[in-house]
Protein backbone atom coordinates (compact mmCIF):
# COMPACT_ATOMS: atom_id res chain seq x y z
CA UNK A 1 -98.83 -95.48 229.95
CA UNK A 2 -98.95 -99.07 230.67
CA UNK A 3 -96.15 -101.06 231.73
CA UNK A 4 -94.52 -103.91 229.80
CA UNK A 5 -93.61 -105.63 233.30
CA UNK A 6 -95.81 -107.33 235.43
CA UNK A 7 -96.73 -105.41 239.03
CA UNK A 8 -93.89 -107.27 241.68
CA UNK A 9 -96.61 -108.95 243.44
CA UNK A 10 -97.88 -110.98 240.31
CA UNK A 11 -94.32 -113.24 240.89
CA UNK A 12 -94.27 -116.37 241.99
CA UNK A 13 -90.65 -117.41 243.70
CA UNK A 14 -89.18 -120.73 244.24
CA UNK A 15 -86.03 -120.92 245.46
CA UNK A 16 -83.36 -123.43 246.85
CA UNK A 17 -81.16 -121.83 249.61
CA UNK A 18 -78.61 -121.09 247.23
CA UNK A 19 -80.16 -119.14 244.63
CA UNK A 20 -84.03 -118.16 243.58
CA UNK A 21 -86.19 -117.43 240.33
CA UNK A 22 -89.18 -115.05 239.72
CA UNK A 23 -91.73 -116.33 237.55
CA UNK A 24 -93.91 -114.24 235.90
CA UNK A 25 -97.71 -114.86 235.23
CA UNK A 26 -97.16 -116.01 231.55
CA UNK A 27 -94.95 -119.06 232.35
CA UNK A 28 -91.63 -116.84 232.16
CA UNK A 29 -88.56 -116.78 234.69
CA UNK A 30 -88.20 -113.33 234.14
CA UNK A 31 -85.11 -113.37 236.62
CA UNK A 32 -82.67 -116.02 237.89
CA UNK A 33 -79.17 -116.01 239.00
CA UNK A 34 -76.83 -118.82 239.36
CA UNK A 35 -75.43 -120.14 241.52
CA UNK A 36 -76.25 -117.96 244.40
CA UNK A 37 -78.24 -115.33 244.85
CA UNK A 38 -75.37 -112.67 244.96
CA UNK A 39 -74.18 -114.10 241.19
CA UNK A 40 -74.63 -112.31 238.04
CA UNK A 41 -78.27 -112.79 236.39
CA UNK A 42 -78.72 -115.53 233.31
CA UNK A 43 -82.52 -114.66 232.85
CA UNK A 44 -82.58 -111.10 233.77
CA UNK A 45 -86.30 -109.44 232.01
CA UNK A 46 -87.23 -108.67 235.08
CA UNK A 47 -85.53 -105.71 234.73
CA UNK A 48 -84.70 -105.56 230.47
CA UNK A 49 -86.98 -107.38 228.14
CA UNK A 50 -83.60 -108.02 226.68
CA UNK A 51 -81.89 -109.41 229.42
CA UNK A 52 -82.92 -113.34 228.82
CA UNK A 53 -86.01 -115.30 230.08
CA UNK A 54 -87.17 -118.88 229.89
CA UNK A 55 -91.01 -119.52 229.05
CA UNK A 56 -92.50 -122.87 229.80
CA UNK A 57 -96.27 -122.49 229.18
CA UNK A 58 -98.99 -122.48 226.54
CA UNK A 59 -98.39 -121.39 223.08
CA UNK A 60 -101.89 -119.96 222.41
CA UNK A 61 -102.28 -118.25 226.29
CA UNK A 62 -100.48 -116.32 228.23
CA UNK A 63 -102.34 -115.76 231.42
CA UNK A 64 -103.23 -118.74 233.66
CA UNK A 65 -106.52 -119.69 235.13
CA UNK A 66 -104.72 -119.86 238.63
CA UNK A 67 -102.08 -120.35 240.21
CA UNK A 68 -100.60 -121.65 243.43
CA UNK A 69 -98.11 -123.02 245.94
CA UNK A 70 -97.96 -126.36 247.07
CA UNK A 71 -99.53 -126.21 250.32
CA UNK A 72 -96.68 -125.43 252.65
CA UNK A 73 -93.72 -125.12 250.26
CA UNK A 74 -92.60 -122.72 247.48
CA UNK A 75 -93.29 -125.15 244.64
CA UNK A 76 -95.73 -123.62 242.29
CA UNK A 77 -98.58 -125.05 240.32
CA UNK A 78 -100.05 -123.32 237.59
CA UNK A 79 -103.78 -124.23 235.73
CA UNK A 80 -104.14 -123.53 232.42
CA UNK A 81 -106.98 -123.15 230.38
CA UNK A 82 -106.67 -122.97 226.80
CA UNK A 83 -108.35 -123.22 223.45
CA UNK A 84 -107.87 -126.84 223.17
CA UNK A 85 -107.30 -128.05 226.83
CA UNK A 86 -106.68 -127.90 230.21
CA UNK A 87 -102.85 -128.30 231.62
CA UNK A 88 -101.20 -127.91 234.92
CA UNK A 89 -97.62 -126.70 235.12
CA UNK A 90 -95.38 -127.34 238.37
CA UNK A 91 -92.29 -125.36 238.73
CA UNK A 92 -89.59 -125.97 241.15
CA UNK A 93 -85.86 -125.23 242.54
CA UNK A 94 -85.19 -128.66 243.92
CA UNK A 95 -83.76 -129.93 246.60
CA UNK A 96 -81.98 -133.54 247.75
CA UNK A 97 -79.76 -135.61 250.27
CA UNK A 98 -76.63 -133.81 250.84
CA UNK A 99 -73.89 -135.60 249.35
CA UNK A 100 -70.59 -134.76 247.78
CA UNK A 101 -68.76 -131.28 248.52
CA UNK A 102 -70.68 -128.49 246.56
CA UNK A 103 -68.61 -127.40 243.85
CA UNK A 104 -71.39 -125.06 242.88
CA UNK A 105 -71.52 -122.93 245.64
CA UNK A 106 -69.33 -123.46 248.93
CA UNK A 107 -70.99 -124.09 252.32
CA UNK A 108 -71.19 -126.51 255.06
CA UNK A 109 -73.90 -128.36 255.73
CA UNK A 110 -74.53 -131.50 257.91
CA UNK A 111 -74.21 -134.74 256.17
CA UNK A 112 -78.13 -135.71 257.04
CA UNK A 113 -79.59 -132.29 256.07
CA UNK A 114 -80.75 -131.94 252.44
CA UNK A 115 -79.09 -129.78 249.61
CA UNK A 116 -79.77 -127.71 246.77
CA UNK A 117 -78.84 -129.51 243.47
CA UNK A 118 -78.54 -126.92 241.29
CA UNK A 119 -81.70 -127.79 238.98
CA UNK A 120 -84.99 -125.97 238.07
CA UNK A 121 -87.45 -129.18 237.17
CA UNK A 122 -90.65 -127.89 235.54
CA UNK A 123 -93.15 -130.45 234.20
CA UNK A 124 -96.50 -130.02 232.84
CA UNK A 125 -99.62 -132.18 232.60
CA UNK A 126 -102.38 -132.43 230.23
CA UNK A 127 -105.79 -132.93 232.11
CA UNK A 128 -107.79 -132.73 229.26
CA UNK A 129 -108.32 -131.77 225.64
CA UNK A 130 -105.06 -131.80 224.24
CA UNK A 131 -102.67 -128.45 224.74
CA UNK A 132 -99.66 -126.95 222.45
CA UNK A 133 -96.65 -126.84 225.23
CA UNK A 134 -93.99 -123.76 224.57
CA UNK A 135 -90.70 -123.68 225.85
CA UNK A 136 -88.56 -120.83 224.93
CA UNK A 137 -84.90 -120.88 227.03
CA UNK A 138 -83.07 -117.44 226.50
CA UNK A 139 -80.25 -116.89 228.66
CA UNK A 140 -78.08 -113.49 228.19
CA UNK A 141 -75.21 -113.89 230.83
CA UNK A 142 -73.63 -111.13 233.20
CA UNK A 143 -76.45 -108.77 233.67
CA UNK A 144 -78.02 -109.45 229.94
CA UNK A 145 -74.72 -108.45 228.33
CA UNK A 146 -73.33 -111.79 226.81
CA UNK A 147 -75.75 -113.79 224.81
CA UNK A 148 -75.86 -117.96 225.19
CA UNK A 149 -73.80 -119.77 222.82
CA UNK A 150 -75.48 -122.86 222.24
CA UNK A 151 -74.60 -126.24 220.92
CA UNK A 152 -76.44 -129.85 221.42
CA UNK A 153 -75.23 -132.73 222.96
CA UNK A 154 -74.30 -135.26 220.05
CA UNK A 155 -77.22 -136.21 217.97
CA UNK A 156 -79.36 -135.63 221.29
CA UNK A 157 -82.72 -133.56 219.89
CA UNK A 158 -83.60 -133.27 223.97
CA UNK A 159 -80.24 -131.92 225.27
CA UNK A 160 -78.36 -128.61 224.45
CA UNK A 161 -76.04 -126.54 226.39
CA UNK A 162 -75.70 -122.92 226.95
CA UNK A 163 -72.02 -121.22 227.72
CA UNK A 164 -71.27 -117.52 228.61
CA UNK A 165 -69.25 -115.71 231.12
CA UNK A 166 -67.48 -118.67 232.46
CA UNK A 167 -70.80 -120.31 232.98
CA UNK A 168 -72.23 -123.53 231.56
CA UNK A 169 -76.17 -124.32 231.59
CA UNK A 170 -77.54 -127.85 230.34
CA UNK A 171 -81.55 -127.12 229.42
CA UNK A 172 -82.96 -131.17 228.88
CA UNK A 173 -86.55 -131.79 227.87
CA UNK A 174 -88.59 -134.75 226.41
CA UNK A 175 -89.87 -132.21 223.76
CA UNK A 176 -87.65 -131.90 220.30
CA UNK A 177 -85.33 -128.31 220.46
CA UNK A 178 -84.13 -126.23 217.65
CA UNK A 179 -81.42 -123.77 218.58
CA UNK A 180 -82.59 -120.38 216.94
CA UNK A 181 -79.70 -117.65 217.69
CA UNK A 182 -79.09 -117.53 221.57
CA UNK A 183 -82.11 -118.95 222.19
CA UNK A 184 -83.21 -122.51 222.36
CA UNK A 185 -87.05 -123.19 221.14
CA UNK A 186 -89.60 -126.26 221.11
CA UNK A 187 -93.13 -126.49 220.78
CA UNK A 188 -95.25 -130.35 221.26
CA UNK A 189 -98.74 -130.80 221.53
CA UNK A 190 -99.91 -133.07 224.72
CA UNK A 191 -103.07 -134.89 225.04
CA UNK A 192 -105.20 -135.54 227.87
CA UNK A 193 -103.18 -137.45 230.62
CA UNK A 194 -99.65 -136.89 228.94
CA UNK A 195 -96.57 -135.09 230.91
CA UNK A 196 -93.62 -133.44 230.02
CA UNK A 197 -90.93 -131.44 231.55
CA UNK A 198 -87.73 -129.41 230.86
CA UNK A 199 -85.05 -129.09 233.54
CA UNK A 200 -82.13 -125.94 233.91
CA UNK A 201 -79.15 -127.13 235.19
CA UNK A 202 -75.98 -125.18 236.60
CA UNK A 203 -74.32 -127.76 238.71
CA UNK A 204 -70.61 -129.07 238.71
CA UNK A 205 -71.83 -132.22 236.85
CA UNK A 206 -74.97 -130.66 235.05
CA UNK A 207 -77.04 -133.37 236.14
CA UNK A 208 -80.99 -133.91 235.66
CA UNK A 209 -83.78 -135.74 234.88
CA UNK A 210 -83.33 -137.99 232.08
CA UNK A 211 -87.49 -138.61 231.41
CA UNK A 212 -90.67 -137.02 233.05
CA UNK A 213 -90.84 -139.83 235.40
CA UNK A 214 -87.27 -138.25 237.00
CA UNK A 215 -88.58 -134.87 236.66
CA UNK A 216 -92.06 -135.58 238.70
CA UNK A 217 -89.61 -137.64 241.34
CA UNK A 218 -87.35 -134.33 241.34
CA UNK A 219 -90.24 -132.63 242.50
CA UNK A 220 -91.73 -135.04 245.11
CA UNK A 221 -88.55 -135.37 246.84
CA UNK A 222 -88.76 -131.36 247.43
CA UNK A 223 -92.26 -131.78 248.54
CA UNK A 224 -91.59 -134.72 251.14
CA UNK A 225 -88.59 -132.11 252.49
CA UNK A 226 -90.52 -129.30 252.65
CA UNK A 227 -93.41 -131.21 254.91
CA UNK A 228 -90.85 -132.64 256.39
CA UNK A 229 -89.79 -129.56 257.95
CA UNK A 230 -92.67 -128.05 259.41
């Protein structure tokens, strides 16, 4: 009988000292907890198809023409090829400049050393063609046993927030969201050199990127850290 999961090895994991996510083939953070790795899971299908996931990826494909890590870090790219297009995905946990006490999580950490910040940044960029973005945000808190309660941000179409178990998630994006049940949905079509992203956030403050341009900066400031360490 075939299995509904994806082998182990077919993951991709990015991670940010504090906490990490799994990400399967498809586009889908099958498994994430927050704020540290020892905390109770928010996307949890690695292990229940129930538990909560988060899809970023084509609507019309589901396997990616490759896939890769930035050479010498754990941020991923993914290629796509679809019906319509080409588009490249880049998924990260990012880091920054270490700044005011963590509220998130509580360490010690030299005031020049860099930081988690509590964000997964993923953007996506059409190459060429023109390709229909998903993004499908599904938390179920505690272990897949509360579902998100969701609720927008004002009259903001890009913002909502998720709340469960004592936790609070912000999910921004430059694509238009509907709130369907526990989960949060939006679908755009790109076209050749467009971008967009979509950005978790679990922080004290629940910041992130307010536009792609913040998003893409998000995830070069992880890249110059991680060469910077080698």
């Amino acid at each position: 009988m075939l299995s509904p999961f994806p082998p182990i090895a077919d993951y991709a994991f990015v991670s940010d000292c504090h906490t990490g996510a799994l990400i399967a083939p498809d586009g889908t953070v099958d498994w994430l907890c927050v704020p540290r790795f020892d905390s109770a899971s928010v996307f949890g299908s690695l292990l229940d198809r129930e538990a909560g996931q988060f899809r970023f990826g084509p609507f019309d494909s589901s396997y990616p023409a490759a896939r890769r890590y930035l050479s010498g870090t754990n941020v991923v790219e993914t290629t796509w090829r679809t019906r319509g297009g080409w588009a490249i995905v880049t998924d990260a946990l990012t880091m920054g400049p270490a700044g005011e006490p963590d509220e998130a999580s509580e360490h010690t950490r030299p005031p020049t050393d860099s930081d988690a910040e509590h964000l997964l940044v993923r953007t996506v960029e059409c190459t060429k063609g023109s390709v229909e973005m998903e993004l499908v945000c599904e938390p179920v808190f505690d272990y897949g046993n509360i579902p998100a309660k969701w609720s927008k941000v004002g009259d903001d179409r890009h913002t909502a927030v998720a709340e469960g178990a004592d936790l609070t998630v912000r999910l921004t994006t430059d694509f238009a969201l509907g709130i369907e049940g526990s989960a949060v949905r939006a679908r755009h079509v790109l076209n050749e050199g467009e971008r967009g992203f979509c950005a978790l956030s679990w922080g004290h403050k629940l910041n992130a990127p307010k536009d792609v341009s913040e998003a893409v900066s998000c995830l070069n400031t992880i890249l110059h850290y991680c060469v910077e360490a080698i």
